[in-house]
N, C-alpha and C. Protein backbone atom coordinates (compact mmCIF):
# COMPACT_ATOMS: atom_id res chain seq x y z
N UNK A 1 96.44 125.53 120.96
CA UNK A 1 96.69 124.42 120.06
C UNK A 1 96.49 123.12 120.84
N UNK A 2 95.86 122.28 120.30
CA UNK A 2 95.43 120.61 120.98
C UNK A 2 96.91 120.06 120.88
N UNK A 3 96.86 119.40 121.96
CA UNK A 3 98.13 118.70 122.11
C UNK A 3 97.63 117.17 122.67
N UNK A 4 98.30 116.20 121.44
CA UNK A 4 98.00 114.91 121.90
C UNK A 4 99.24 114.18 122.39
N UNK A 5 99.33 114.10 123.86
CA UNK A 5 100.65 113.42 124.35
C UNK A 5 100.85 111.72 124.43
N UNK A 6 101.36 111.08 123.19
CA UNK A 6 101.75 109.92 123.49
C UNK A 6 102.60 109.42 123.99
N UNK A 7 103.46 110.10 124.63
CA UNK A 7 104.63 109.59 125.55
C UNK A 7 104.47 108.48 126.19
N UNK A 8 105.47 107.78 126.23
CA UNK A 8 105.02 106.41 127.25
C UNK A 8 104.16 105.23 126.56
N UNK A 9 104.00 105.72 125.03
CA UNK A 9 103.06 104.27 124.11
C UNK A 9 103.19 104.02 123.56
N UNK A 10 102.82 102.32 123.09
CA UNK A 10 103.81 101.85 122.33
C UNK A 10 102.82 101.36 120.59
N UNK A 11 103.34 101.39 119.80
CA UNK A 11 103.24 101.31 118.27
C UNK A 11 101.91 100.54 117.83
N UNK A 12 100.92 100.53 118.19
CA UNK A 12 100.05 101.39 117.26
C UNK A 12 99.82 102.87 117.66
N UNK A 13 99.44 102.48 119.19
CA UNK A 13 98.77 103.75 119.82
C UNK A 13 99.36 104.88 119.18
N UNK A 14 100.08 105.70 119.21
CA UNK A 14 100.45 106.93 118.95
C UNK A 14 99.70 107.33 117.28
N UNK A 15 99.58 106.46 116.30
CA UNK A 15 99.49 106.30 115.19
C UNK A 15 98.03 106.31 115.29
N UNK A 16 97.55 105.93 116.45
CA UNK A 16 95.64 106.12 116.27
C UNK A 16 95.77 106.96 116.34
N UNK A 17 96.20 107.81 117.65
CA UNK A 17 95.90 108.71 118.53
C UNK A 17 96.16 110.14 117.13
N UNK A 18 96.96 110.44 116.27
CA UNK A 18 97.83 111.01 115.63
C UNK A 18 96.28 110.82 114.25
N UNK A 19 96.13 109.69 114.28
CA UNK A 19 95.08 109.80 113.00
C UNK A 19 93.25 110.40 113.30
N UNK A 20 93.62 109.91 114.51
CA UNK A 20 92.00 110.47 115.53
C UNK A 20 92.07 112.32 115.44
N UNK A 21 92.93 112.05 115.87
CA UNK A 21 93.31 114.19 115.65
C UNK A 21 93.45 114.48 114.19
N UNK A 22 94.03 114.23 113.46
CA UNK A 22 93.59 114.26 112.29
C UNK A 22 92.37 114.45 111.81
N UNK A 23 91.56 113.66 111.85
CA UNK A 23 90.12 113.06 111.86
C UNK A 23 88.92 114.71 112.07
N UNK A 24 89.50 114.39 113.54
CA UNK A 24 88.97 116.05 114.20
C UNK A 24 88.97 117.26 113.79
N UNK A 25 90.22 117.25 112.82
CA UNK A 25 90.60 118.60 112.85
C UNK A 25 89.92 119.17 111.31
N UNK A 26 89.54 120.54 111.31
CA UNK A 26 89.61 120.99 110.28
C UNK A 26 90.50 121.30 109.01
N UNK A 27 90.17 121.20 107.77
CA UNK A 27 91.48 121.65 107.04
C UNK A 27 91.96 123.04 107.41
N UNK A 28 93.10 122.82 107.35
CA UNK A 28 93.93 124.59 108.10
C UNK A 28 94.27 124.31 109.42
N UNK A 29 93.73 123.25 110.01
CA UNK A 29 93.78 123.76 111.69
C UNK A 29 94.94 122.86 112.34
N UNK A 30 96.06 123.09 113.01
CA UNK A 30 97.38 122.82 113.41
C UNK A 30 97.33 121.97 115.13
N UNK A 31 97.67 120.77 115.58
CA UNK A 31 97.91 120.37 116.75
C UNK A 31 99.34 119.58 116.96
N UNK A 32 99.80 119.34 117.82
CA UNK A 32 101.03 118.94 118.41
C UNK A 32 100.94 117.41 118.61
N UNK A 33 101.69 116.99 118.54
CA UNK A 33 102.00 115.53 118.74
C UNK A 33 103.46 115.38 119.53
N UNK A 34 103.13 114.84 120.93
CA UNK A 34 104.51 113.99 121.47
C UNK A 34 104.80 112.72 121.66
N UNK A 35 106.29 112.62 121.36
CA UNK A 35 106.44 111.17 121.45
C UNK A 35 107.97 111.50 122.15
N UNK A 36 108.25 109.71 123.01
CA UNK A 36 109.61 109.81 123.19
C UNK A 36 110.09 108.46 122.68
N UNK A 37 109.04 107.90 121.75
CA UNK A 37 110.17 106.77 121.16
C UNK A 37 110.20 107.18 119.75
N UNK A 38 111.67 107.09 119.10
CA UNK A 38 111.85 106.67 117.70
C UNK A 38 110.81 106.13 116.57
N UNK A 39 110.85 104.86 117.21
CA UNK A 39 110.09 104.03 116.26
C UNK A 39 108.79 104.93 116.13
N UNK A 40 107.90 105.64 116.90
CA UNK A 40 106.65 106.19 117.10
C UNK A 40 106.96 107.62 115.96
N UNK A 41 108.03 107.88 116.47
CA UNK A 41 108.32 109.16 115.62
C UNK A 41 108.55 108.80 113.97
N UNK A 42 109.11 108.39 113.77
CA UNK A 42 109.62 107.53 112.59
C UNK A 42 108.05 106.97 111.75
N UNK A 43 107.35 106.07 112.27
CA UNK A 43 106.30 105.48 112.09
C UNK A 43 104.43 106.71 111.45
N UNK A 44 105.33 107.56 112.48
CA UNK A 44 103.99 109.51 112.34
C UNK A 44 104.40 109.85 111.32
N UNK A 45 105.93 110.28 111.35
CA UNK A 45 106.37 110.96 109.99
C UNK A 45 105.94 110.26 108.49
N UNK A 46 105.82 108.75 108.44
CA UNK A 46 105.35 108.73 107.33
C UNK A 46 104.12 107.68 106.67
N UNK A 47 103.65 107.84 108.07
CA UNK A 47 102.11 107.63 107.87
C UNK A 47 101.83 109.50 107.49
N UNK A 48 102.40 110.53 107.79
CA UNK A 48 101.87 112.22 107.81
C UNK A 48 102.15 112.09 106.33
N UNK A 49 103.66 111.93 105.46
CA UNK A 49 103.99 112.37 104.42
C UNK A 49 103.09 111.58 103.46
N UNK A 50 102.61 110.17 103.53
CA UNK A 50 101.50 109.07 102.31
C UNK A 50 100.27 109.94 102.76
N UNK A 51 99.64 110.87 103.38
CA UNK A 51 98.60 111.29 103.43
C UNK A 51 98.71 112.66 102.99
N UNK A 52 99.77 113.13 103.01
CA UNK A 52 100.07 114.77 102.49
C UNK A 52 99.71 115.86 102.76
N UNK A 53 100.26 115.31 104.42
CA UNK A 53 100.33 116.50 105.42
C UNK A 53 101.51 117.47 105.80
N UNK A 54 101.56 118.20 105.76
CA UNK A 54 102.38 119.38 106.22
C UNK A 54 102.27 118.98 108.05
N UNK A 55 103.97 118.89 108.30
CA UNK A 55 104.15 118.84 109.81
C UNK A 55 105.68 119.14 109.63
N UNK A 56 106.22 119.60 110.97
CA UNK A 56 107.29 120.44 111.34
C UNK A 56 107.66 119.29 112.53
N UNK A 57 108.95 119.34 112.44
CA UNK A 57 109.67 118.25 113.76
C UNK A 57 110.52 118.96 114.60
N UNK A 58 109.97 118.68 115.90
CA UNK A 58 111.68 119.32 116.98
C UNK A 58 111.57 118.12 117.83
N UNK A 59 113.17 117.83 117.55
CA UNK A 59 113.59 117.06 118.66
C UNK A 59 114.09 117.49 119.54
N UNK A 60 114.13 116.81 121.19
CA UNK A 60 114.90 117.65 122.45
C UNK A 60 115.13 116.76 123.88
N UNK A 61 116.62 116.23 123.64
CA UNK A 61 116.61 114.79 124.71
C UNK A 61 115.73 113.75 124.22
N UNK A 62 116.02 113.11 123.25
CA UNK A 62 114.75 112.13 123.00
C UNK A 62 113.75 112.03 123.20
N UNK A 63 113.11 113.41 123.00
CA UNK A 63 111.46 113.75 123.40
C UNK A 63 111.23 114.62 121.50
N UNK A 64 110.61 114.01 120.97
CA UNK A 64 109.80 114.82 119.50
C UNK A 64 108.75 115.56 119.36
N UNK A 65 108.56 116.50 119.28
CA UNK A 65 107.62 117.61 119.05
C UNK A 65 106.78 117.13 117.58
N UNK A 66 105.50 116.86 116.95
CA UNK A 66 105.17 117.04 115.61
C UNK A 66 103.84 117.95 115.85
N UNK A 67 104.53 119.45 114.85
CA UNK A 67 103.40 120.32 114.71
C UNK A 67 103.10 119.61 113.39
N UNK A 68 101.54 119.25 113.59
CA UNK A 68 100.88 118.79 111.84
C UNK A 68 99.81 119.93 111.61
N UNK A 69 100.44 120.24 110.55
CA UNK A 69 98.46 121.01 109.77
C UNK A 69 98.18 120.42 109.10
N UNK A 70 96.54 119.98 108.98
CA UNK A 70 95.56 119.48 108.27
C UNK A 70 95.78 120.26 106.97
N UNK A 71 96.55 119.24 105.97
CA UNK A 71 96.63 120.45 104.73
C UNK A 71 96.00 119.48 103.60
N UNK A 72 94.61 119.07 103.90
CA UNK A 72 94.38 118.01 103.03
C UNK A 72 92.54 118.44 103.51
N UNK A 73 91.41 118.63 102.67
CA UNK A 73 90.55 118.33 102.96
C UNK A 73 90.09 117.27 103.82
N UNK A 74 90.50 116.27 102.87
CA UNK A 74 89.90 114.69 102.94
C UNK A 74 90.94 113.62 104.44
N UNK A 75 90.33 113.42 105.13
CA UNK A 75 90.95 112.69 106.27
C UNK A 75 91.66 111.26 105.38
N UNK A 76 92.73 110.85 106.53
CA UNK A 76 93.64 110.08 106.06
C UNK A 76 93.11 109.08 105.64
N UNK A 77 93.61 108.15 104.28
CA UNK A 77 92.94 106.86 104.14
C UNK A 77 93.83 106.01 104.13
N UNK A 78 95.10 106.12 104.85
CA UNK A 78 96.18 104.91 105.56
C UNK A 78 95.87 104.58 106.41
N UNK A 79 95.42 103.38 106.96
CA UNK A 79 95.61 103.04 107.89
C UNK A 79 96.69 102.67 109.52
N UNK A 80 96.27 103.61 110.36
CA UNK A 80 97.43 103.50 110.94
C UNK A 80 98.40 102.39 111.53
N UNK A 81 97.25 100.93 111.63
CA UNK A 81 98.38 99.96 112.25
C UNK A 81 99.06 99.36 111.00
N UNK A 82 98.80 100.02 109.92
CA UNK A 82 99.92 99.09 108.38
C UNK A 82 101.31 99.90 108.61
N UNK A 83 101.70 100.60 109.68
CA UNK A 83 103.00 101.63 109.55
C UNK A 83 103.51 100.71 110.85
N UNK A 84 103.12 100.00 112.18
CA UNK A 84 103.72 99.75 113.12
C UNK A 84 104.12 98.01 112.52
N UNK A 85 105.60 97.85 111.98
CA UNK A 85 105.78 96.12 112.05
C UNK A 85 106.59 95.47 113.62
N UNK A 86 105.82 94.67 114.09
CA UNK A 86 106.59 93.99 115.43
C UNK A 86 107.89 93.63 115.24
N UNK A 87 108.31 94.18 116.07
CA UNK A 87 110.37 93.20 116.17
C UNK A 87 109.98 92.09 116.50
N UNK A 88 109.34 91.80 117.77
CA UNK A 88 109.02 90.42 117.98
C UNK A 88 108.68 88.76 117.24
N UNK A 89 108.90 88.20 117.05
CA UNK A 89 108.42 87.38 115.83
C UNK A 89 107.01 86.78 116.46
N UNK A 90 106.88 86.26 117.69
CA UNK A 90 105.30 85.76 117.58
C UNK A 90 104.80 86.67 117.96
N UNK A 91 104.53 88.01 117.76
CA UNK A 91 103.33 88.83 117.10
C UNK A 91 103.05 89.38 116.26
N UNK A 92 103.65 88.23 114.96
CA UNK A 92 103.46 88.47 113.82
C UNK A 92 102.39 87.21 113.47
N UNK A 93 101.09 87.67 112.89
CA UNK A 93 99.87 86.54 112.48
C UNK A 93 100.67 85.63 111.89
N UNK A 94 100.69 84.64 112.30
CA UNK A 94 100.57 83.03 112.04
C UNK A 94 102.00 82.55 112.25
N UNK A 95 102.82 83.52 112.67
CA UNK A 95 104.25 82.68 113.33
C UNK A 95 104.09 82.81 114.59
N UNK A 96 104.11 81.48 115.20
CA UNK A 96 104.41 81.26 116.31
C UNK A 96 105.24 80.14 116.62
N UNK A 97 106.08 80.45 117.67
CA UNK A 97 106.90 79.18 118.15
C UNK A 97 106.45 78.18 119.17
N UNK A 98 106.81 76.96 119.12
CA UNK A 98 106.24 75.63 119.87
C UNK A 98 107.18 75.60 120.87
């Protein structure tokens, strides 16, 4: 089984990386996804469920397991950076502070 390890990255990345495998994969065909942040986990799960994918979660010490199967012919048409919003306020387009 392909295993795409995003550990250690921060919000988009995991969400490409997660839609790129997607992309790849055949319908039917199952790969792993890790993460150890929340927000990343949180952010997969439902960019997976608006595309209507079948995936399984284990958590273990703040490390997340996502088995996804491709249970969709048609590759995702969400885009993955519309699921990551910044906490930060100036890296949000057009607020910035003086």
């Amino acid at each position: 089984m392909k295993v795409v390890d995003t550990k250690g990255q921060q919000c988009p990345a995991p969400l490409i990386a997660t839609r790129k495998a997607l992309k790849e994969s055949k319908y039917g065909e199952s790969f792993k996804v890790l993460t150890a942040s929340k927000n990343a986990f949180e952010n997969i799960s439902r960019f997976l469920k608006d595309n209507g994918m079948h995936f399984e979660i284990e958590e273990k010490e703040g490390e997340w397991s996502i088995i996804i199967t491709k249970s969709t012919a048609s590759d995702p048409d969400k885009k993955a950076e519309d699921y990551c919003s910044p906490d930060i306020k100036h890296f949000k387009k057009g607020e910035h502070e003086s």
